[in-house]
PDB file of N, CA and C in Angstrom:
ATOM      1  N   UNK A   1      -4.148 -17.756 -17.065  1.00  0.00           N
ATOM      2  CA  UNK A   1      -2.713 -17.896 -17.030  1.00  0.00           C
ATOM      3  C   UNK A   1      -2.404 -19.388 -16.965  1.00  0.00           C
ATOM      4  N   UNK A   2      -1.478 -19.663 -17.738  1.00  0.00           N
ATOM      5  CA  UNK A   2      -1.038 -21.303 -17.553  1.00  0.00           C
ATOM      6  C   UNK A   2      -0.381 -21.960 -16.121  1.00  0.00           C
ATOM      7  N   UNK A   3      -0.177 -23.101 -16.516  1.00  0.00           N
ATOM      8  CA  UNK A   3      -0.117 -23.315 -14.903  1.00  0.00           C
ATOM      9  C   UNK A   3       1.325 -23.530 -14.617  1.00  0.00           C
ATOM     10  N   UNK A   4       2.001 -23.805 -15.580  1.00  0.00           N
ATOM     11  CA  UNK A   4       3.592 -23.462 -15.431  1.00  0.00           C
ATOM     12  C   UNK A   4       3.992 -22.311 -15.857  1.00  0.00           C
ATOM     13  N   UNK A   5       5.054 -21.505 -15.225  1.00  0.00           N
ATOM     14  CA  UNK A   5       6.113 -20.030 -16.074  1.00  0.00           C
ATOM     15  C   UNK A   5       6.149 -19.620 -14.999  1.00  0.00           C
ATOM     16  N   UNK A   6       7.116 -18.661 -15.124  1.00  0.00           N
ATOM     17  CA  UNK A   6       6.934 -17.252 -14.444  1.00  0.00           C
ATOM     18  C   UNK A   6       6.617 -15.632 -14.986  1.00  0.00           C
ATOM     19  N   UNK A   7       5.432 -15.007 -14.111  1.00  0.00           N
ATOM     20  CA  UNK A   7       5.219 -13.734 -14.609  1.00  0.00           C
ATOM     21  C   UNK A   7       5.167 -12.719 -13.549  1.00  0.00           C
ATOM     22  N   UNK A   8       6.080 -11.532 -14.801  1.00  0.00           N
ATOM     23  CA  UNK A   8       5.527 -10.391 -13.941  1.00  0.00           C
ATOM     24  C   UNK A   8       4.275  -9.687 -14.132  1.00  0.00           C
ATOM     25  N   UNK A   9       4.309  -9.248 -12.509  1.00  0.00           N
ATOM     26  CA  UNK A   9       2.247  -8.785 -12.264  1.00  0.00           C
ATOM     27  C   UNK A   9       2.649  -7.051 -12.506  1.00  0.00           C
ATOM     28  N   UNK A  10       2.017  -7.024 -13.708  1.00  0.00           N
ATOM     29  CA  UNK A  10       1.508  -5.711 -13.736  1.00  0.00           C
ATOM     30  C   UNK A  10       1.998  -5.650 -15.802  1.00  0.00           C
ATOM     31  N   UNK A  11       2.954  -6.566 -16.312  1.00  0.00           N
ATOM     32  CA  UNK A  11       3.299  -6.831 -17.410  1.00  0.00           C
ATOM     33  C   UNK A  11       2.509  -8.270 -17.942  1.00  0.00           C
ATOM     34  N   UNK A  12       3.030  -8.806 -17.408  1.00  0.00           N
ATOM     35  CA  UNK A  12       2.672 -10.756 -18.268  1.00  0.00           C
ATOM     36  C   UNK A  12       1.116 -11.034 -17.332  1.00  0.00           C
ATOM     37  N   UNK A  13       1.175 -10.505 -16.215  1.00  0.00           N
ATOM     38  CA  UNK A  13      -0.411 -11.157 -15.540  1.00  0.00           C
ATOM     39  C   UNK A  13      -0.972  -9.625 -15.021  1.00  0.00           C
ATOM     40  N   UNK A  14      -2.379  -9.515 -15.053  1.00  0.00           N
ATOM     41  CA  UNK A  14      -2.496  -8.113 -13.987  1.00  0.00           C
ATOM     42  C   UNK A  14      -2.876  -8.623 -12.854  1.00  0.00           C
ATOM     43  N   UNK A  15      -2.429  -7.476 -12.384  1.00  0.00           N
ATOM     44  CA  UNK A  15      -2.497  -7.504 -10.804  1.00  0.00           C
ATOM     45  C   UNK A  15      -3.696  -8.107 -10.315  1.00  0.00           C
ATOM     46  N   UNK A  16      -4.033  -8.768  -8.917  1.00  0.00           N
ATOM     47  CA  UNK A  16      -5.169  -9.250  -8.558  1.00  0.00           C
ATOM     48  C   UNK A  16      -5.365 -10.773  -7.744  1.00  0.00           C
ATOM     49  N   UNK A  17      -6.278 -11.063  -7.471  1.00  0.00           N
ATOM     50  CA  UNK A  17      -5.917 -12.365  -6.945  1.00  0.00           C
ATOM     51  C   UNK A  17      -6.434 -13.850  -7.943  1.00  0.00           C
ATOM     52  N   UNK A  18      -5.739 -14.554  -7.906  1.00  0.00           N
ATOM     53  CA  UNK A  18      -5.666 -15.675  -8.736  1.00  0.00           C
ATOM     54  C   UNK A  18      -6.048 -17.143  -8.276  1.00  0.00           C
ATOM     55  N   UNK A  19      -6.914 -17.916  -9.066  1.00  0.00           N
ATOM     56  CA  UNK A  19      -7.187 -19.307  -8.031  1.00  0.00           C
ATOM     57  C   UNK A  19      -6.504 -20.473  -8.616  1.00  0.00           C
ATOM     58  N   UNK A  20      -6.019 -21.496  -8.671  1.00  0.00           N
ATOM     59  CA  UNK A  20      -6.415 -22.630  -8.960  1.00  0.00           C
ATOM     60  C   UNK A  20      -6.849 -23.634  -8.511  1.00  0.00           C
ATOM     61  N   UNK A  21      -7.175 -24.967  -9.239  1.00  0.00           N
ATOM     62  CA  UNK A  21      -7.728 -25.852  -8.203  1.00  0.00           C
ATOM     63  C   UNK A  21      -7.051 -26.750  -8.158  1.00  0.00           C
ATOM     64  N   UNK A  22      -5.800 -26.448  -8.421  1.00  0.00           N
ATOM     65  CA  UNK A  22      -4.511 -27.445  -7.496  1.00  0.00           C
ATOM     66  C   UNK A  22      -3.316 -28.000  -8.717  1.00  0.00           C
ATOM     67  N   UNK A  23      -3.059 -29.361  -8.143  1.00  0.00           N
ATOM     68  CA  UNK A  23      -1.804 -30.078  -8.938  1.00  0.00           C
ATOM     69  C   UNK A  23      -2.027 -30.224 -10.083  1.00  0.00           C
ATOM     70  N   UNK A  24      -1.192 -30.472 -10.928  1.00  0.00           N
ATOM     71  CA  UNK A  24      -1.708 -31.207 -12.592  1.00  0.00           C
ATOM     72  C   UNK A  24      -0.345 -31.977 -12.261  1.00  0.00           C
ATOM     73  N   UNK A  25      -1.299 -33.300 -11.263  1.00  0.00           N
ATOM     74  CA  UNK A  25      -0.370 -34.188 -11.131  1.00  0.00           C
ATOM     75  C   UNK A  25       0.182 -34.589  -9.234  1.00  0.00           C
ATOM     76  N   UNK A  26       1.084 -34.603  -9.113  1.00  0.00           N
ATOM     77  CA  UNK A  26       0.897 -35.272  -7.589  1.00  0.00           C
ATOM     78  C   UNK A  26       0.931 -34.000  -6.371  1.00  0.00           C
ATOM     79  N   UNK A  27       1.938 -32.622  -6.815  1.00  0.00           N
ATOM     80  CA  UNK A  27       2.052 -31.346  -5.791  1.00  0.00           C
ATOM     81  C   UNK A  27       2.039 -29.950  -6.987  1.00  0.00           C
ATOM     82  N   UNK A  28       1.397 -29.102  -6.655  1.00  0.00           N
ATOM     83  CA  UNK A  28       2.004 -27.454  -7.338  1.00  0.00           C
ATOM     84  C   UNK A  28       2.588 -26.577  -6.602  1.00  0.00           C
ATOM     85  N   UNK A  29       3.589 -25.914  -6.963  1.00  0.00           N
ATOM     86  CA  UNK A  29       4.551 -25.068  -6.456  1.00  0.00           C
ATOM     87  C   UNK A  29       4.281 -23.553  -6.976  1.00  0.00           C
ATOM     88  N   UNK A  30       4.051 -22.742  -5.941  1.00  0.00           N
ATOM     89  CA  UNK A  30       4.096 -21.518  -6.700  1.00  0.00           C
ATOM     90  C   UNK A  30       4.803 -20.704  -5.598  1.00  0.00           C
ATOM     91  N   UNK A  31       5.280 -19.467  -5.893  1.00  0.00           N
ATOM     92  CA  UNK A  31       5.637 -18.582  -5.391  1.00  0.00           C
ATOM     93  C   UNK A  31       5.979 -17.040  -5.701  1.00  0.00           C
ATOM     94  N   UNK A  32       5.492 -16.241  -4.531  1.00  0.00           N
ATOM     95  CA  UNK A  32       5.569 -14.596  -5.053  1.00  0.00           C
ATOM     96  C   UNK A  32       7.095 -14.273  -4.793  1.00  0.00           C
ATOM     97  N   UNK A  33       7.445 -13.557  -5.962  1.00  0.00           N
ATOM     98  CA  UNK A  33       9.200 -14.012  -5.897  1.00  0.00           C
ATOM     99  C   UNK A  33       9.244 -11.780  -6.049  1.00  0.00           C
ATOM    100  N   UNK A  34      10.609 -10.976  -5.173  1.00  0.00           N
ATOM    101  CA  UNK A  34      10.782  -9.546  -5.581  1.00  0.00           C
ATOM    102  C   UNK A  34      11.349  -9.624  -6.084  1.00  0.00           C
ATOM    103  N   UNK A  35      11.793 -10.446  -7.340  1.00  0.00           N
ATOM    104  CA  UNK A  35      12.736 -10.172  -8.258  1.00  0.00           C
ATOM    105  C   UNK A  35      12.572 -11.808  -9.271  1.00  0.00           C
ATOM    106  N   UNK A  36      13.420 -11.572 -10.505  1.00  0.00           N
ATOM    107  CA  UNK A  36      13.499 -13.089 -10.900  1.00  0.00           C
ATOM    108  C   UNK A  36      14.692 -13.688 -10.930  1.00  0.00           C
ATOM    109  N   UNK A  37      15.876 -12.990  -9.703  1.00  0.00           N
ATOM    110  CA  UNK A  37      16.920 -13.996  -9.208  1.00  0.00           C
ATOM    111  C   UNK A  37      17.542 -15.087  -9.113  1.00  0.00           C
ATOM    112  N   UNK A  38      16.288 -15.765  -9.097  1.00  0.00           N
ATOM    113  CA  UNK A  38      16.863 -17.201  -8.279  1.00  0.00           C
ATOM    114  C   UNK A  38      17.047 -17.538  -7.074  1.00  0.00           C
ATOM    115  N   UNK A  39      17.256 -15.849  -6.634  1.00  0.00           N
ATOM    116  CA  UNK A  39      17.883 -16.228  -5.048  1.00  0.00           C
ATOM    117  C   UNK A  39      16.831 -16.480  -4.179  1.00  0.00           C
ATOM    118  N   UNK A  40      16.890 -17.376  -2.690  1.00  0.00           N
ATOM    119  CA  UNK A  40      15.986 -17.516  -2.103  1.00  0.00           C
ATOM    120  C   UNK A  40      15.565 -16.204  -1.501  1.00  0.00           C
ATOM    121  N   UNK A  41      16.300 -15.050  -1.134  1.00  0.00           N
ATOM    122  CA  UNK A  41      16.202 -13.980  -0.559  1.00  0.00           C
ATOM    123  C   UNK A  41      14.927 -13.082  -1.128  1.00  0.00           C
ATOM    124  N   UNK A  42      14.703 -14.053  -2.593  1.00  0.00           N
ATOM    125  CA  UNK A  42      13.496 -13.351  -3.463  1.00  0.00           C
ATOM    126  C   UNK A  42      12.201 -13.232  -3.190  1.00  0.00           C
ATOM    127  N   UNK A  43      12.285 -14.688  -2.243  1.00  0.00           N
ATOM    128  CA  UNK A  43      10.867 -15.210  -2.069  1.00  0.00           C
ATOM    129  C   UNK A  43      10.037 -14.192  -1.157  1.00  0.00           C
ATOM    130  N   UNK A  44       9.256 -14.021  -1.550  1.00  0.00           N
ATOM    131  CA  UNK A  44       8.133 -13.246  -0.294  1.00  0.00           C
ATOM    132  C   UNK A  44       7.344 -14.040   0.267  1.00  0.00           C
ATOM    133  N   UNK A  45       6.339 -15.168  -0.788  1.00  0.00           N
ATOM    134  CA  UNK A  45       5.333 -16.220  -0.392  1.00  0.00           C
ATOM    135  C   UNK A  45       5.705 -17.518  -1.155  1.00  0.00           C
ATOM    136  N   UNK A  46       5.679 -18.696  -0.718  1.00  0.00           N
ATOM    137  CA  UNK A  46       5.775 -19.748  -1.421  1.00  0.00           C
ATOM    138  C   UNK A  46       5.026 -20.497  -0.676  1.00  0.00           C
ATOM    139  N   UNK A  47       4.564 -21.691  -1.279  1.00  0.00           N
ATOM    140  CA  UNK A  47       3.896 -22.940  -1.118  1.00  0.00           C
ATOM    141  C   UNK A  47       4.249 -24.410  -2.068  1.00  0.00           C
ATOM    142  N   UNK A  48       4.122 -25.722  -1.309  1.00  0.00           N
ATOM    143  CA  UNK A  48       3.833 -26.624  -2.254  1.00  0.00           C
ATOM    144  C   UNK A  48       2.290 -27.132  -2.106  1.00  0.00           C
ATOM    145  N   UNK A  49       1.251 -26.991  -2.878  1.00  0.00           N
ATOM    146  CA  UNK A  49      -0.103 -27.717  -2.719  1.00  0.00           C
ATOM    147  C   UNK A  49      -0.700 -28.719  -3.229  1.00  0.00           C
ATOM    148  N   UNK A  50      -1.766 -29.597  -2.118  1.00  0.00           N
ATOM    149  CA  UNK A  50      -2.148 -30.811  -2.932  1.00  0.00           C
ATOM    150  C   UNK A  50      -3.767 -30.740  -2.991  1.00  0.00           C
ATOM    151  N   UNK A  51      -4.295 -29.035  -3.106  1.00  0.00           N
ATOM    152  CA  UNK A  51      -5.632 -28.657  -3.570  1.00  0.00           C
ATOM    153  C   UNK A  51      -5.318 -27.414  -3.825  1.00  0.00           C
ATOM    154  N   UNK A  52      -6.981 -26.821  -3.729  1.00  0.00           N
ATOM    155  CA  UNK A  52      -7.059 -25.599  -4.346  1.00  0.00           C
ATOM    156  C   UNK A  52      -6.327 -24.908  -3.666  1.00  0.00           C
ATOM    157  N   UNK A  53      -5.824 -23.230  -4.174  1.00  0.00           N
ATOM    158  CA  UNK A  53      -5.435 -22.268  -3.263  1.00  0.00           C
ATOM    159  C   UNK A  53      -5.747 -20.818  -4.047  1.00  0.00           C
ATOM    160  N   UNK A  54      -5.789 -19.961  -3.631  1.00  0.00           N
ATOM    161  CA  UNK A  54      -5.697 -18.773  -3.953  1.00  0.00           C
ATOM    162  C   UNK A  54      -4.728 -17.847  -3.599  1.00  0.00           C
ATOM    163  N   UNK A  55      -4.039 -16.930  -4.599  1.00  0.00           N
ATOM    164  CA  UNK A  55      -2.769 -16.195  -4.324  1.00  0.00           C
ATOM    165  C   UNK A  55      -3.269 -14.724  -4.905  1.00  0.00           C
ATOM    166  N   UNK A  56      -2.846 -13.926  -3.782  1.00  0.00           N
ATOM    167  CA  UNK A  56      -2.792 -12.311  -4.463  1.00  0.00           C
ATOM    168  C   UNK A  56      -1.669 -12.020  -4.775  1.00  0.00           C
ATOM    169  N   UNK A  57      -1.690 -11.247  -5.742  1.00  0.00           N
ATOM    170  CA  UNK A  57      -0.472 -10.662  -6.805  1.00  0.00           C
ATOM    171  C   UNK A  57      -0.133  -8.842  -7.138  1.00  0.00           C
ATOM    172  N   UNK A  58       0.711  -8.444  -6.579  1.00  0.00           N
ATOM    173  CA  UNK A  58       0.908  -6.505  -6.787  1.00  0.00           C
ATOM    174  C   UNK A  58       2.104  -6.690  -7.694  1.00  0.00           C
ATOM    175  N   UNK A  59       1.439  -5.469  -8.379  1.00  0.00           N
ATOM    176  CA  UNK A  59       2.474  -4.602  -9.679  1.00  0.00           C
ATOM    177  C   UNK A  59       3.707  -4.921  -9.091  1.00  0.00           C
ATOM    178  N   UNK A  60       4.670  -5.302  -9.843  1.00  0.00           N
ATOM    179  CA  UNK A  60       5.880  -5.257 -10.001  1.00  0.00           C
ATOM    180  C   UNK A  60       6.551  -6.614  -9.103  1.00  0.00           C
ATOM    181  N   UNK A  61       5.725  -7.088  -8.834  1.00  0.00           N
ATOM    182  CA  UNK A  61       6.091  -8.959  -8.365  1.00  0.00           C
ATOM    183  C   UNK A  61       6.429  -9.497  -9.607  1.00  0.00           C
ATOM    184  N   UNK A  62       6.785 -10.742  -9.044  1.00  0.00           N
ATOM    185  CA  UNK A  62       7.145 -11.797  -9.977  1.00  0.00           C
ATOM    186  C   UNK A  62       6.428 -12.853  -9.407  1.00  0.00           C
ATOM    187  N   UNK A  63       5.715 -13.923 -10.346  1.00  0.00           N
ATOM    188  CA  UNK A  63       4.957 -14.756 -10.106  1.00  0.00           C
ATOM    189  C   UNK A  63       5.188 -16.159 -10.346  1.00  0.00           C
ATOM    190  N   UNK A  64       5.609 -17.445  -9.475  1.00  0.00           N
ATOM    191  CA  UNK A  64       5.916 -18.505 -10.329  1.00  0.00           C
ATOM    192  C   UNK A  64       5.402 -19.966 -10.359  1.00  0.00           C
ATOM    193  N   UNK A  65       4.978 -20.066 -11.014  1.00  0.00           N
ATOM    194  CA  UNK A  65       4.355 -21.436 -10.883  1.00  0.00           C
ATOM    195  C   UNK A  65       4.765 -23.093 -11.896  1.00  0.00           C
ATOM    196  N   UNK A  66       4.900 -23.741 -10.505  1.00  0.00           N
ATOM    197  CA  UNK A  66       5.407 -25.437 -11.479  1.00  0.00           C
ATOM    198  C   UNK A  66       4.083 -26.591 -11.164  1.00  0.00           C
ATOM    199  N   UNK A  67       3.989 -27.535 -12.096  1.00  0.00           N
ATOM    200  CA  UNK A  67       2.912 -28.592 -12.103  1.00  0.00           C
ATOM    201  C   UNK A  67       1.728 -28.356 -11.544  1.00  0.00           C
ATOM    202  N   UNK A  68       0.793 -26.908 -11.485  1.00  0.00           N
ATOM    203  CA  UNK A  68      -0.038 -26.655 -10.935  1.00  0.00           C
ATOM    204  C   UNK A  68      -0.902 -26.754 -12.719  1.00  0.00           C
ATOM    205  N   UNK A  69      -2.376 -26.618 -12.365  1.00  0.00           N
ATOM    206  CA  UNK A  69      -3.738 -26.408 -13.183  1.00  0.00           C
ATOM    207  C   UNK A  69      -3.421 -24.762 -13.648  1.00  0.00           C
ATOM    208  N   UNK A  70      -4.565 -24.798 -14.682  1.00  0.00           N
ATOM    209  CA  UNK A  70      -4.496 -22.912 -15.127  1.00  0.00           C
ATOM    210  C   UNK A  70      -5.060 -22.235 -13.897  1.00  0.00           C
ATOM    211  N   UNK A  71      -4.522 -21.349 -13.711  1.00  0.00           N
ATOM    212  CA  UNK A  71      -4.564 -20.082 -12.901  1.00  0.00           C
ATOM    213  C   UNK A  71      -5.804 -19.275 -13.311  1.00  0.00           C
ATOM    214  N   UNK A  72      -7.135 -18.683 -12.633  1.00  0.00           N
ATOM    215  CA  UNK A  72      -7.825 -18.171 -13.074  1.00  0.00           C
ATOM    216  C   UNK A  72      -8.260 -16.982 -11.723  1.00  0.00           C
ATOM    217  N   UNK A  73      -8.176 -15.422 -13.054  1.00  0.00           N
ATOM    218  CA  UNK A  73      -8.383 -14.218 -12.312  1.00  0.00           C
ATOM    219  C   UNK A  73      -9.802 -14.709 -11.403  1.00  0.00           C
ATOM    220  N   UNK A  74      -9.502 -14.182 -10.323  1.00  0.00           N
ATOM    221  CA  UNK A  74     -11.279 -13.784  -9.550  1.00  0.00           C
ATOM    222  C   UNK A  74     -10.987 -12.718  -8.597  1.00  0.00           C
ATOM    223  N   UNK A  75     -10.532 -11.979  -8.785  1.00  0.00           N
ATOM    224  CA  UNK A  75     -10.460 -10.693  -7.658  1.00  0.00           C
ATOM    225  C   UNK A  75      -9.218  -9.621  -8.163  1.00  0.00           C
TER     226      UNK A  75
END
């Protein structure tokens, strides 16, 4: 998965947990969003990171990620 967009898990990404190994560039932003709103009320998990991290992802989330590396399945 690229390291910018947003997707839904179970359509655009499958379900599962996802790694990268960080910024493409100075911070990456991602977050598990219940809807693709906008609203903050969406958020379930968010982070800004300046290394690796790993994120799990269930059917019918929304997934979003800014200035992070590619995203790669491992679980």
């Amino acid at each position: 998965m690229p390291g910018d967009g947003q997707f839904l898990v179970g359509e655009d990404i499958r379900p599962g947990t996802y790694k990268t190994a960080g910024p493409d560039g100075s911070t990456c932003y991602w977050a598990r969003l219940r809807n693709a709103s906008g609203e903050l009320s969406a958020i379930i998990a968010n982070d800004n990171i300046t290394g690796p991290v790993r994120v799990a992802h269930k059917k019918g989330e929304y997934f979003e990620s800014t200035r992070c590396q590619e995203w790669k399945r491992v679980g």
